[in-house]
N, C-alpha and C. Protein backbone atom coordinates (compact mmCIF):
# COMPACT_ATOMS: atom_id res chain seq x y z
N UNK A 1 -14.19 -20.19 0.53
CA UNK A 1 -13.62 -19.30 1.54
C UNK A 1 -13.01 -18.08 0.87
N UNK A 2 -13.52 -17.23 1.76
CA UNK A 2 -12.89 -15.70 0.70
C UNK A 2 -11.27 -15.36 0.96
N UNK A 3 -10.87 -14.76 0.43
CA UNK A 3 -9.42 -14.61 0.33
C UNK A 3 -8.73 -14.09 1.65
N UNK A 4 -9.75 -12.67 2.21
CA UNK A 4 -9.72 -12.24 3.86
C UNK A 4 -9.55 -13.64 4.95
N UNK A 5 -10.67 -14.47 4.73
CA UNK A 5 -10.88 -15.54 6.09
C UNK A 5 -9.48 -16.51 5.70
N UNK A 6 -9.04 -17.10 4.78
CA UNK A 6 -8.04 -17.43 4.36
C UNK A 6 -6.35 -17.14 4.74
N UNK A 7 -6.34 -15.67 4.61
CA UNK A 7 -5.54 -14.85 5.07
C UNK A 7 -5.08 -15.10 6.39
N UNK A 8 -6.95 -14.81 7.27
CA UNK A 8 -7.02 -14.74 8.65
C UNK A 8 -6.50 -16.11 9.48
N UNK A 9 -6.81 -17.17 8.82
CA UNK A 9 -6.95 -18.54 8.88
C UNK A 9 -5.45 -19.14 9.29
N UNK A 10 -4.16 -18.42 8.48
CA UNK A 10 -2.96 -18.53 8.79
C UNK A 10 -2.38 -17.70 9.29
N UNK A 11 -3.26 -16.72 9.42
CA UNK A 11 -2.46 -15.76 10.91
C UNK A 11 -2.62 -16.13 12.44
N UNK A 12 -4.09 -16.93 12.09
CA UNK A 12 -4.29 -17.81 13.89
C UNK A 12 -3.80 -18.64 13.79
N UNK A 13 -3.57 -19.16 12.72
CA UNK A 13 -2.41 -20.53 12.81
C UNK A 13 -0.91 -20.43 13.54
N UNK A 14 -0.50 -19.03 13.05
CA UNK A 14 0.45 -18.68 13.54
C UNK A 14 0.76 -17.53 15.06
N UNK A 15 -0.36 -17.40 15.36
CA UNK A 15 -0.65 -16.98 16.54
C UNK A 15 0.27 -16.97 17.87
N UNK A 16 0.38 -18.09 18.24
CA UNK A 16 1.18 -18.78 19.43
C UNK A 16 2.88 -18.99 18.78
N UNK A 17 2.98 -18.90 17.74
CA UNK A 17 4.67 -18.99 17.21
C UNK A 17 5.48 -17.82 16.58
N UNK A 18 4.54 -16.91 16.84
CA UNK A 18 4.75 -15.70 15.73
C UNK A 18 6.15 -15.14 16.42
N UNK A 19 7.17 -14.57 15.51
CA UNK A 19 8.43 -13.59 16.08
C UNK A 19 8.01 -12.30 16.41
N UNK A 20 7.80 -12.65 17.85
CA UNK A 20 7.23 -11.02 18.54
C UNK A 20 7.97 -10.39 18.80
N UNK A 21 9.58 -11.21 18.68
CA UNK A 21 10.26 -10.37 19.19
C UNK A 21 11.18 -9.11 17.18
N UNK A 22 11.06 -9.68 16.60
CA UNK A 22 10.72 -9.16 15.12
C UNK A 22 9.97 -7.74 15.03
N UNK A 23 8.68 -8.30 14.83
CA UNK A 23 8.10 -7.16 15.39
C UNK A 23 7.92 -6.60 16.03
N UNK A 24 8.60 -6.45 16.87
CA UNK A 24 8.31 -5.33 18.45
C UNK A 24 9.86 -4.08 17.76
N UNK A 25 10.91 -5.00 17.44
CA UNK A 25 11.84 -4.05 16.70
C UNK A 25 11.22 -2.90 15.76
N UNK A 26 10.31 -3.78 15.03
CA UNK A 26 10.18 -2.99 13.69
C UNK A 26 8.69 -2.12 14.25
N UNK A 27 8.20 -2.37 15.43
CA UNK A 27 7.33 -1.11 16.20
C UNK A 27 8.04 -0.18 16.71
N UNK A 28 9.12 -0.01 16.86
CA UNK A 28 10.00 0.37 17.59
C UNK A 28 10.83 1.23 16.83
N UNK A 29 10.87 1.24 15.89
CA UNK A 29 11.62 1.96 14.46
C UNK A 29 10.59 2.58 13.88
N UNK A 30 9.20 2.46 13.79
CA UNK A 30 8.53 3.20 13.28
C UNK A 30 8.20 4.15 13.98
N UNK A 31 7.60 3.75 15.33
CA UNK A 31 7.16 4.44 16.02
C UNK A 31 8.60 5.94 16.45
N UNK A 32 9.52 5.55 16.75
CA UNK A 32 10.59 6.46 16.47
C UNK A 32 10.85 7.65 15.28
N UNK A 33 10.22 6.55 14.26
CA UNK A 33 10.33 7.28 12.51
C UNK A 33 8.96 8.55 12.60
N UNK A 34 7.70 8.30 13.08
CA UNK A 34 6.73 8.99 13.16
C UNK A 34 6.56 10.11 14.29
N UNK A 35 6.98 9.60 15.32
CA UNK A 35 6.79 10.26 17.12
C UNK A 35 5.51 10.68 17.36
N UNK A 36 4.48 10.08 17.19
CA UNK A 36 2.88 10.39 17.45
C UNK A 36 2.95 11.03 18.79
N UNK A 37 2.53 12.32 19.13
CA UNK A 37 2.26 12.41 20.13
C UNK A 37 1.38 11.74 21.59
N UNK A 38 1.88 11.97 22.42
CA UNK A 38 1.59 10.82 23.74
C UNK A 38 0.00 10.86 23.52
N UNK A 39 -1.14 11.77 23.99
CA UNK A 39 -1.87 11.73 23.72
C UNK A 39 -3.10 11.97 22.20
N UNK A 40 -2.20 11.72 21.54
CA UNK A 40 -3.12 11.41 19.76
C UNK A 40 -3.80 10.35 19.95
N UNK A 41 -4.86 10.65 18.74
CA UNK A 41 -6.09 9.56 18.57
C UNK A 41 -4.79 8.47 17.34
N UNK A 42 -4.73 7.63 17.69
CA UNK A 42 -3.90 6.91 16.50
C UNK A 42 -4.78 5.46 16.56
N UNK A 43 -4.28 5.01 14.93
CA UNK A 43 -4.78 3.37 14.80
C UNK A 43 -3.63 2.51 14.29
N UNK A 44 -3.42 1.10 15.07
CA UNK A 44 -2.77 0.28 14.58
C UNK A 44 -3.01 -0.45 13.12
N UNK A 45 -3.19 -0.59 12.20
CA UNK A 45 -3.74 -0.77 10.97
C UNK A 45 -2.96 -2.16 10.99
N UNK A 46 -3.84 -3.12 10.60
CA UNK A 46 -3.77 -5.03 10.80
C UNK A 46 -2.07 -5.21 11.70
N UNK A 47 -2.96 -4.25 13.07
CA UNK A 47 -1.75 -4.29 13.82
C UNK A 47 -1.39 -6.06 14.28
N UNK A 48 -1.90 -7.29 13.96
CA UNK A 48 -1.40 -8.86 13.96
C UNK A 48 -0.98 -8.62 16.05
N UNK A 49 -0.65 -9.07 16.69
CA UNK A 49 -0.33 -9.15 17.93
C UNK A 49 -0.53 -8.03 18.51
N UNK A 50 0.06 -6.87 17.49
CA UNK A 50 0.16 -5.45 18.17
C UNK A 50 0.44 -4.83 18.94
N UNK A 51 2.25 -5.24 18.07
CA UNK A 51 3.39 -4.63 18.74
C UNK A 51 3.51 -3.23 19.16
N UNK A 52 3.07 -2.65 18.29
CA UNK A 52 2.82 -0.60 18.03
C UNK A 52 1.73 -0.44 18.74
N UNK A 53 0.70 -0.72 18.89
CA UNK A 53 -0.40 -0.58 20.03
C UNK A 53 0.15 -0.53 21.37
N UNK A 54 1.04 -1.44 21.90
CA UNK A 54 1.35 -2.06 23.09
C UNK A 54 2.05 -0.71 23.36
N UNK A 55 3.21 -0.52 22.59
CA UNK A 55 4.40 0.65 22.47
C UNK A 55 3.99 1.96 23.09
N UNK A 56 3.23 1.82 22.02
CA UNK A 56 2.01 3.41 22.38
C UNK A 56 1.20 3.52 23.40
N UNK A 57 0.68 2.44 24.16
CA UNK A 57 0.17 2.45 25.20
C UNK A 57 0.76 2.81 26.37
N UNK A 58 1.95 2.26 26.40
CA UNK A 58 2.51 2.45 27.22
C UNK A 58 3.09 3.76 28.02
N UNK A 59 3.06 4.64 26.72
CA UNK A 59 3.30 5.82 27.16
C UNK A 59 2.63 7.17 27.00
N UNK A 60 1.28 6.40 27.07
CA UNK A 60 -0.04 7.53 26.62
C UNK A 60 -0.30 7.79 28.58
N UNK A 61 -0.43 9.34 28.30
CA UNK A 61 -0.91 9.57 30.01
C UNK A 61 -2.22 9.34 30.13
N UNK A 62 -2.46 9.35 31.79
CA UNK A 62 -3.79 8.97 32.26
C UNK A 62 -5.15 9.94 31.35
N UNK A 63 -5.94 9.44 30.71
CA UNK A 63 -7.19 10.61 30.43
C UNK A 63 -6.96 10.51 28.69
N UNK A 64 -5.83 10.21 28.17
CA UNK A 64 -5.73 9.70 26.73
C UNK A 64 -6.32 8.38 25.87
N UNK A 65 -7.35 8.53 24.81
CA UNK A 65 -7.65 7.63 25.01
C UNK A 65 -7.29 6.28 24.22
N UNK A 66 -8.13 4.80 23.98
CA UNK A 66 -7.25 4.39 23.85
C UNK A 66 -6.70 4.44 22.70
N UNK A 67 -5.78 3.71 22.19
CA UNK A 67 -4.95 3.05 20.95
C UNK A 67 -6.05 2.50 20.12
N UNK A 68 -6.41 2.58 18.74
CA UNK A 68 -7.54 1.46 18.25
C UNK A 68 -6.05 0.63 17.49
N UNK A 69 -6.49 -1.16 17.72
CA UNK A 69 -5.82 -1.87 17.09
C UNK A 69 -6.64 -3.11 16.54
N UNK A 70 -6.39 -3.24 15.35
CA UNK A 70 -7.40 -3.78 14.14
C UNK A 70 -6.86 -4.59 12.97
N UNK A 71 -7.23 -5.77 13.61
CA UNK A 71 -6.71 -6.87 12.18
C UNK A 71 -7.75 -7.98 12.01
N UNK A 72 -7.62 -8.96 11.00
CA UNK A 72 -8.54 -9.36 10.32
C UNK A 72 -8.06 -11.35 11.58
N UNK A 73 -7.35 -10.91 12.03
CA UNK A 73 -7.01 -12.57 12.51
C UNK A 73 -7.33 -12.45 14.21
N UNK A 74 -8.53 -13.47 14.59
CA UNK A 74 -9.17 -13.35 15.95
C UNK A 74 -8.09 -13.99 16.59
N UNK A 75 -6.81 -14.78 16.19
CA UNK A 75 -6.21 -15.39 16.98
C UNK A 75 -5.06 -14.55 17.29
N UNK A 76 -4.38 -13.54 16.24
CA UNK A 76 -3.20 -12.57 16.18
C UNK A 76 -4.30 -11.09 17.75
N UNK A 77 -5.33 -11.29 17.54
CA UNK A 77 -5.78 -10.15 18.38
C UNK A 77 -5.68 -10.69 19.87
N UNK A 78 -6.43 -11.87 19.66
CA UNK A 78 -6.48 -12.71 21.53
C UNK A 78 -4.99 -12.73 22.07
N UNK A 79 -3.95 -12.99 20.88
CA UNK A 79 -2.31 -13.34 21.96
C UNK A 79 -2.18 -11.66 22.18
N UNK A 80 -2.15 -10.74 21.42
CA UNK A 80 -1.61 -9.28 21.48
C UNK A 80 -2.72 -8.60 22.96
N UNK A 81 -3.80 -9.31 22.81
CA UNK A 81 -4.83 -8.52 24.50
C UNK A 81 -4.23 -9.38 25.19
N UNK A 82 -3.59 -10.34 25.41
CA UNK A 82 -2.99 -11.46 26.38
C UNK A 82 -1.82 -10.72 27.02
N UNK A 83 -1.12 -10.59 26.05
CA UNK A 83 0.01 -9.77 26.57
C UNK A 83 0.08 -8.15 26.64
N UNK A 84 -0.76 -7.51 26.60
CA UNK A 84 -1.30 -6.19 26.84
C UNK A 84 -1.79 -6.53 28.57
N UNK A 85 -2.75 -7.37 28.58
CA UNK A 85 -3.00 -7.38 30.09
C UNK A 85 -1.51 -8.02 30.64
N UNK A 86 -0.81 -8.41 30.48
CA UNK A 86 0.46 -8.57 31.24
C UNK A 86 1.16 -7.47 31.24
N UNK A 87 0.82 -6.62 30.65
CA UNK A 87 1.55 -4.95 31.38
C UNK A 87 0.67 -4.32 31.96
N UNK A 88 -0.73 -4.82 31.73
CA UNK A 88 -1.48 -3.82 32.60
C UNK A 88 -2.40 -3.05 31.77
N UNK A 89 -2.11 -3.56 30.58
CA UNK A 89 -3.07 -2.23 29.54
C UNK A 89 -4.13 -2.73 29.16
N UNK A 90 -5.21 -3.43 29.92
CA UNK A 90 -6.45 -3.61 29.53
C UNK A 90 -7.36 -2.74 28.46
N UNK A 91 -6.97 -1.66 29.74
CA UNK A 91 -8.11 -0.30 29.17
C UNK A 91 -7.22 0.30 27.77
N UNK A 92 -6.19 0.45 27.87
CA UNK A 92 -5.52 1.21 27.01
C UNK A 92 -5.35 0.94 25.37
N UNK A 93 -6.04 -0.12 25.02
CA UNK A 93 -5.91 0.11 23.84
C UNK A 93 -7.37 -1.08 23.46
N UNK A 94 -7.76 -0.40 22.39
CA UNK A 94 -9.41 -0.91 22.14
C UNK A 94 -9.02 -2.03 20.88
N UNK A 95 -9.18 -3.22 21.31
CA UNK A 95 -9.03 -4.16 20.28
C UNK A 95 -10.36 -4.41 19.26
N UNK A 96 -10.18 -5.02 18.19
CA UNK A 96 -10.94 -4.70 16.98
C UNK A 96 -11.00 -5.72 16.59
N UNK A 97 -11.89 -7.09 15.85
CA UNK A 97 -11.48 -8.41 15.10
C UNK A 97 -12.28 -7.84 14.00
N UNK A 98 -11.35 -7.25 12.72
CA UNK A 98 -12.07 -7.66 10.99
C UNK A 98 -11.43 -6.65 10.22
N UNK A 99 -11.90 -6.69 8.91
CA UNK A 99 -11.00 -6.24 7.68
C UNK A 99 -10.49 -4.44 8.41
N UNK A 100 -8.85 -4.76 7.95
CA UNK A 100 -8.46 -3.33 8.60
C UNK A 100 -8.92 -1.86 7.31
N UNK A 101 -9.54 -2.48 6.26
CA UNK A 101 -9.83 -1.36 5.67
C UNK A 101 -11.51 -1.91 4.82
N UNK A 102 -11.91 -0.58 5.05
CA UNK A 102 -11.96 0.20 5.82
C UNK A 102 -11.42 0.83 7.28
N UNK A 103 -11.00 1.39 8.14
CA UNK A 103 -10.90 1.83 9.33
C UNK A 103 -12.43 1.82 10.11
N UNK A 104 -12.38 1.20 11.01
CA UNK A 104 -13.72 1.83 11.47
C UNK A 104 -13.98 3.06 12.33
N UNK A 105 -13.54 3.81 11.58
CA UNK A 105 -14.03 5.24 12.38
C UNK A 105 -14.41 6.14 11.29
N UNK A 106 -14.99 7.62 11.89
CA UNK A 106 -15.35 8.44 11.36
C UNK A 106 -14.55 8.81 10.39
N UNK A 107 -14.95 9.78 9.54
CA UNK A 107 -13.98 10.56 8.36
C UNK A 107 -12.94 11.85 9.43
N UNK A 108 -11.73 11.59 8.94
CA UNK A 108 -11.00 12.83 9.77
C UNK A 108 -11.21 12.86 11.15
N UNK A 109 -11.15 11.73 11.46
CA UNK A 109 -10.76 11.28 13.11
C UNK A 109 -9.53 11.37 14.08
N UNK A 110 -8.56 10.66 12.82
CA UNK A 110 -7.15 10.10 13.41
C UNK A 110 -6.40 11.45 13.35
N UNK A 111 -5.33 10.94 14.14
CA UNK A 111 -3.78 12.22 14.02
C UNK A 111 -2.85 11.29 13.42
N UNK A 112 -3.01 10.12 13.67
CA UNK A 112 -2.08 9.39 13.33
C UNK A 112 -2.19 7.76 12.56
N UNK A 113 -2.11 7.12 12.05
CA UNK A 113 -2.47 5.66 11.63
C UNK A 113 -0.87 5.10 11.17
N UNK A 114 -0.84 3.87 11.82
CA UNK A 114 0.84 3.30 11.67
C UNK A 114 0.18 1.88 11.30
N UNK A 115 1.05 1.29 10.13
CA UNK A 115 0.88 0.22 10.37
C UNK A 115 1.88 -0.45 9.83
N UNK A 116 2.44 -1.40 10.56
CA UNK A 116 4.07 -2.08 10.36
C UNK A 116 3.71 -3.66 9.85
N UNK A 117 4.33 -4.12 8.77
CA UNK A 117 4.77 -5.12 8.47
C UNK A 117 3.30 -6.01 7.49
N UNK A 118 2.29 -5.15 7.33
CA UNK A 118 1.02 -5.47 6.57
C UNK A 118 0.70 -4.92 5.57
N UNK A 119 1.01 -3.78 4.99
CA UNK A 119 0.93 -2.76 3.99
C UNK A 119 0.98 -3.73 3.03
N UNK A 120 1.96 -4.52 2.37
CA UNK A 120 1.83 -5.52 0.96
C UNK A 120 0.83 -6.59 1.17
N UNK A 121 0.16 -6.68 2.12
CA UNK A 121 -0.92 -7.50 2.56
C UNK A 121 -2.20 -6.70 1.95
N UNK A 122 -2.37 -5.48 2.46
CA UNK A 122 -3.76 -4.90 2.43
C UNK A 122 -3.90 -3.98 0.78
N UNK A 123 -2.86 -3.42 0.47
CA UNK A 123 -3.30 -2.78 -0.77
C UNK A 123 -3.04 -1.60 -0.93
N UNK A 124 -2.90 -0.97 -2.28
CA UNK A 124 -3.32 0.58 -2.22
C UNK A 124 -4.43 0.69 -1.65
N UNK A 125 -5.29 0.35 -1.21
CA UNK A 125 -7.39 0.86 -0.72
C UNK A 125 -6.56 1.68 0.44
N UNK A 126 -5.61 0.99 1.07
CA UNK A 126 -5.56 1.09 2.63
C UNK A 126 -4.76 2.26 2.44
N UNK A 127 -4.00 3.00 1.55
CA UNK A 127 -3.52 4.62 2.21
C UNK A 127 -4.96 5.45 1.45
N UNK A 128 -5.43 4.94 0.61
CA UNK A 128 -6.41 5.58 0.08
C UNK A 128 -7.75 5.90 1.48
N UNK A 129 -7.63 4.90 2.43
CA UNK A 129 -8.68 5.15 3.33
C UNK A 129 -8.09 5.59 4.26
N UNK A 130 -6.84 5.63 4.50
CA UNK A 130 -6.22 6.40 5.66
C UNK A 130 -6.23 7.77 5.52
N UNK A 131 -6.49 8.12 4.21
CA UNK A 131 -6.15 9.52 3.67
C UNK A 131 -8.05 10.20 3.92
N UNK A 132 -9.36 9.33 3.76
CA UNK A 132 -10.28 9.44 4.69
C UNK A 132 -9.92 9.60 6.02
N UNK A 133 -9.37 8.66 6.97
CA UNK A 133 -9.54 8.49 8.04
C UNK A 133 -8.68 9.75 8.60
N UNK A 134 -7.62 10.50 8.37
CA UNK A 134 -7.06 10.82 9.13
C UNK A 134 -7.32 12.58 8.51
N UNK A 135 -7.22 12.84 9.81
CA UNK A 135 -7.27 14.88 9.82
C UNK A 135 -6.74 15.61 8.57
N UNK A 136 -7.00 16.46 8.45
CA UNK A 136 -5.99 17.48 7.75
C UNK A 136 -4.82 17.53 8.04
N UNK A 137 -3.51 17.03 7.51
CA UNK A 137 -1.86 17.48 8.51
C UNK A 137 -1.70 16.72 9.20
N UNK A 138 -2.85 15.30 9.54
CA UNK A 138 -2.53 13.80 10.32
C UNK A 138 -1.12 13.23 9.67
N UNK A 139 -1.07 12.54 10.67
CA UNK A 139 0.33 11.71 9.95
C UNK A 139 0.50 10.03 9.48
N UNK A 140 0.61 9.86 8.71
CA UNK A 140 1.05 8.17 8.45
C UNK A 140 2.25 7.77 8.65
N UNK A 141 2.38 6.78 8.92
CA UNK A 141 3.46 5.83 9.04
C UNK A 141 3.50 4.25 8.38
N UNK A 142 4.23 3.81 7.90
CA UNK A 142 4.03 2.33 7.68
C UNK A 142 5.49 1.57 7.35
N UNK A 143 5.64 0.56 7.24
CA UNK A 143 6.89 -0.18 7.02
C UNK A 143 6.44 -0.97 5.59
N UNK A 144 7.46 -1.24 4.52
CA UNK A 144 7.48 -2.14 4.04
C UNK A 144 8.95 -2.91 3.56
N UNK A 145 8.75 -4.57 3.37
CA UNK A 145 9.80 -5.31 3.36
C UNK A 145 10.74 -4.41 2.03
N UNK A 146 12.20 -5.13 1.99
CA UNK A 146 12.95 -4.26 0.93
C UNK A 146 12.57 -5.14 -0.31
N UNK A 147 12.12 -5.26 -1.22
CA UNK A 147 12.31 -6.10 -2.66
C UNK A 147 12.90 -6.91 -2.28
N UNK A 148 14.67 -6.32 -2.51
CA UNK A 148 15.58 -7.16 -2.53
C UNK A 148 15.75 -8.22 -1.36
N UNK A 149 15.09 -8.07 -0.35
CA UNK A 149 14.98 -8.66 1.32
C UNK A 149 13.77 -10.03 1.07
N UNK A 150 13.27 -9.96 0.16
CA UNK A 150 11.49 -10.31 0.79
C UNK A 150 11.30 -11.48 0.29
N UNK A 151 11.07 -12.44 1.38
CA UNK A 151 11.27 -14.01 0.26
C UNK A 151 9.85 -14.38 0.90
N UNK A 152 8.57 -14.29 0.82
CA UNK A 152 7.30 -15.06 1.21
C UNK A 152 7.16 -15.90 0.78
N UNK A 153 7.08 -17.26 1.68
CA UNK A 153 6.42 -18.51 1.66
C UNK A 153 5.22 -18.37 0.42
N UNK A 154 5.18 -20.12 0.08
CA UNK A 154 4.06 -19.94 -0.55
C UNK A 154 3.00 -19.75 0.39
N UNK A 155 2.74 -20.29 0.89
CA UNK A 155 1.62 -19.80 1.88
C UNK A 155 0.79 -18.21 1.79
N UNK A 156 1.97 -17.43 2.02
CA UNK A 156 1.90 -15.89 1.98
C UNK A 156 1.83 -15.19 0.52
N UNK A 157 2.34 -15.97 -0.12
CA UNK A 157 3.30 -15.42 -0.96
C UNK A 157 2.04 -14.70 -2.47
N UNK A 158 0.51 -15.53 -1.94
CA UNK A 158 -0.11 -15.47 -3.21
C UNK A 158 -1.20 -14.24 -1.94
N UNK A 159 -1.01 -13.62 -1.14
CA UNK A 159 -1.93 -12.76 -0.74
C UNK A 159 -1.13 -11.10 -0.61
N UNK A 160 0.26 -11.21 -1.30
CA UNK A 160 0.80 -10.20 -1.70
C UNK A 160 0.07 -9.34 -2.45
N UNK A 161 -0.13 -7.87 -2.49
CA UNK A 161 -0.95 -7.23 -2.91
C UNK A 161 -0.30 -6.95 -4.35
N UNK A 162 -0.46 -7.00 -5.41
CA UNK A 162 0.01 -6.41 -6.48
C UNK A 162 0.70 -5.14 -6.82
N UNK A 163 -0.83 -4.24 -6.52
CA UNK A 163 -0.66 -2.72 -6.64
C UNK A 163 0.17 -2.25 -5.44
N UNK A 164 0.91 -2.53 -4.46
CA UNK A 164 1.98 -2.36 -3.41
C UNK A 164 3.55 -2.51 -3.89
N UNK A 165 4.09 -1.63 -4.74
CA UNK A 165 5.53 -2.27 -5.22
C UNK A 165 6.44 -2.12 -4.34
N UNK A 166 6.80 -3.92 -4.15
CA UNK A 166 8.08 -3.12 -2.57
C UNK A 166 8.92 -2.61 -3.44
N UNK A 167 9.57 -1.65 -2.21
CA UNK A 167 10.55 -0.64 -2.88
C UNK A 167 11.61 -1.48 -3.15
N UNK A 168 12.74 -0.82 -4.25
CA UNK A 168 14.05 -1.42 -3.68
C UNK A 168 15.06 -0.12 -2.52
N UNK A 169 14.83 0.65 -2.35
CA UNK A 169 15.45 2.26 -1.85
C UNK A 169 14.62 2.78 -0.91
N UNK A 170 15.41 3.74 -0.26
CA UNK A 170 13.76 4.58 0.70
C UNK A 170 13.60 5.78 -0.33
N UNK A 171 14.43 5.58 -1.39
CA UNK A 171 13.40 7.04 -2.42
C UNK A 171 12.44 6.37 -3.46
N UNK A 172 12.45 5.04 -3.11
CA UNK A 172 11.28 4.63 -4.11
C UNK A 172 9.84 4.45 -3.21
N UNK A 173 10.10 4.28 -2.13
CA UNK A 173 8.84 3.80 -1.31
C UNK A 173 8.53 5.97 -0.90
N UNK A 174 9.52 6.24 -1.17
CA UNK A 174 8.52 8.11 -0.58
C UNK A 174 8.19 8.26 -1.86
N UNK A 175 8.83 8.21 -3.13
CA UNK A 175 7.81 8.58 -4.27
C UNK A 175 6.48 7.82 -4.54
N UNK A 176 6.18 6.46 -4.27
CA UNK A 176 4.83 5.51 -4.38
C UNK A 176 4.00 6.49 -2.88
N UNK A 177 4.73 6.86 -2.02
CA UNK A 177 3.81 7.17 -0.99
C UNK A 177 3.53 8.92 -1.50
N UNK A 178 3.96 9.63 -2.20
CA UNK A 178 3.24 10.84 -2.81
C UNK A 178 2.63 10.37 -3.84
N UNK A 179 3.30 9.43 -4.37
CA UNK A 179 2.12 9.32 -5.63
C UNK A 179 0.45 8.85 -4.99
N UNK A 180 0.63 8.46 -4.04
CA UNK A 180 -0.62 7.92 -3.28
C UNK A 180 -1.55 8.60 -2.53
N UNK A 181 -1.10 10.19 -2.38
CA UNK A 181 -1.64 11.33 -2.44
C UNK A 181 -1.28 12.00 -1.00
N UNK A 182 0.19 11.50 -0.27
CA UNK A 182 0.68 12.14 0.57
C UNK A 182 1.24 13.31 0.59
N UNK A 183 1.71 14.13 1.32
CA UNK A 183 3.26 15.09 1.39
C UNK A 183 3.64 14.39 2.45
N UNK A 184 5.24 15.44 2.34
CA UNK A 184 6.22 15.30 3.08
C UNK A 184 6.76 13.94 3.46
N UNK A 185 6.51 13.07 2.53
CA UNK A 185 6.78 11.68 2.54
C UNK A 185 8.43 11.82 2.94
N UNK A 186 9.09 10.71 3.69
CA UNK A 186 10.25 10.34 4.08
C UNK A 186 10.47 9.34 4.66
N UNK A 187 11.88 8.14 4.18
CA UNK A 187 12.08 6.93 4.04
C UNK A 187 13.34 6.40 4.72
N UNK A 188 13.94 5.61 5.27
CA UNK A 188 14.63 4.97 5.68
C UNK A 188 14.27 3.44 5.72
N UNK A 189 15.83 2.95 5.06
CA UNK A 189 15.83 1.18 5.00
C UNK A 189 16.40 1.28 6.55
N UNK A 190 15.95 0.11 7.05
CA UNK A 190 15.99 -0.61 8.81
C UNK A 190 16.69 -1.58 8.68
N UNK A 191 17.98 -2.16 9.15
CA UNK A 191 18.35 -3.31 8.77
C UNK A 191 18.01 -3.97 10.13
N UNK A 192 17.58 -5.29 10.23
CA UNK A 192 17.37 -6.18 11.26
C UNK A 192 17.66 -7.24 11.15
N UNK A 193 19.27 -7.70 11.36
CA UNK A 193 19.72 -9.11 10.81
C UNK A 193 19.81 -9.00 9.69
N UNK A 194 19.33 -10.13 8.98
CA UNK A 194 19.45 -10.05 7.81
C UNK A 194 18.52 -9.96 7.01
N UNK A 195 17.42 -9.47 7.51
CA UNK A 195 16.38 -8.63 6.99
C UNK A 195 16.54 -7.21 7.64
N UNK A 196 15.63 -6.61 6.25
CA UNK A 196 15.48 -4.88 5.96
C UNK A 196 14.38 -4.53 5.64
N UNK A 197 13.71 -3.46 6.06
CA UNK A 197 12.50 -2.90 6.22
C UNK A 197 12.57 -1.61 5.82
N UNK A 198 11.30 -0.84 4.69
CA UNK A 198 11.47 1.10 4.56
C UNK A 198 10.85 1.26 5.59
N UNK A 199 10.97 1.88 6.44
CA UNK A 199 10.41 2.54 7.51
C UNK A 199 9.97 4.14 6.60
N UNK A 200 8.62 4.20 7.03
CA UNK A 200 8.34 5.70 5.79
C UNK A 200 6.97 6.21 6.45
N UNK A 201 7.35 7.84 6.49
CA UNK A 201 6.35 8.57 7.38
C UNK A 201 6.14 9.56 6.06
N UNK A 202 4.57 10.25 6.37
CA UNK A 202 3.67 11.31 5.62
C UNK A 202 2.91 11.49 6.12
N UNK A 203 2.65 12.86 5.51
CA UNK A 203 1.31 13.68 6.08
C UNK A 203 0.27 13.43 4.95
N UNK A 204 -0.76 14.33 6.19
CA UNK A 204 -2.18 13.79 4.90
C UNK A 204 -2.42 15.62 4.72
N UNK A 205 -2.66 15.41 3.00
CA UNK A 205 -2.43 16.95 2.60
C UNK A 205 -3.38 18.12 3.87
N UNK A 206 -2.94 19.16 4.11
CA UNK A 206 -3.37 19.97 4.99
C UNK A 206 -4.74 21.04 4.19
């Protein structure tokens, strides 16, 4: 079994128990940290339930289209369209089942790509392809846990990406995010209980 289906394997496991209410905070802080405009082309990147999809849907006007939201776990996608149709957002956001990087879209598509609480999951590849995927002057967003915060199960703990150093500061996670070939990188730690999150937005060079 490859390391992806593996991955995927304990995210449907965790499907039906997951803290949605966790992440809906930390959609909620990013999405604040970034402010994508109402109608932008944006992607949830291994948006897992897809808290930030939902967010964004909600307040995209009629004729905008949808949200793309894209993760590698068929069971994290089925609960997040479950509860999307319990607000009503069928149409509004285009669900996706498989590896979030690549993106599946064109080159210089997006305005926007967010993705909360997966970034030490997926890798450097994944700003490297966002920096494909998204416009000239598009914007990124992403969250990652604090160092000092981050205790992963074994379970989790061996699909941590290497080349991803959590920060300990929000000036260490904006310098890894220029070194990664952003501007205007900018950082804030999130405290949530007793966990903490960088909340950190950039542009893709113009």
């Amino acid at each position: 079994m490859t390391q992806s289906a593996t991955l995927a394997g304990a995210f449907d496991e965790l499907a039906d128990s997951y803290d949605h209410r966790h992440h809906e905070d930390i959609a909620r802080a990013l999405i604040a940290w970034v402010a994508p405009g109402a109608d932008e082309a944006v992607a949830d990147v291994a948006c897992g339930a897809g808290a930030v999809a939902r967010q964004l849907a909600l307040g995209r006007p009629d004729g905008a289209g949808p949200v793309l939201a894209v993760d590698l776990s068929a069971g994290m996608v089925a609960a997040g369209r479950d509860r999307a149709a319990d607000l009503g957002l069928e149409s509004a956001i285009d669900w996706r089942v498989g590896d979030a990087v690549p993106l599946p879209v064109a080159d210089h598509s997006l305005d926007v790509v967010l993705c909360a609480s997966s970034l030490h999951f997926l890798g450097r590849r994944a700003p490297a392809d966002w920096l494909r995927a998204l416009r000239p002057g598009g914007r990124v967003g992403f969250t990652l846990p604090l160092a000092t915060h981050f205790r992963p199960s074994g379970r989790f703990a061996a699909h941590v990406a290497r080349d991803v150093p959590l920060p300990r500061t929000a000036e260490e996670a904006s310098a890894w995010t220029t070194a990664c070939g952003f501007t205007e990188a900018a950082s804030r730690v999130h405290v949530l209980g007793t966990r903490q999150v960088v909340v950190t937005s950039a542009a893709a060079p113009g």
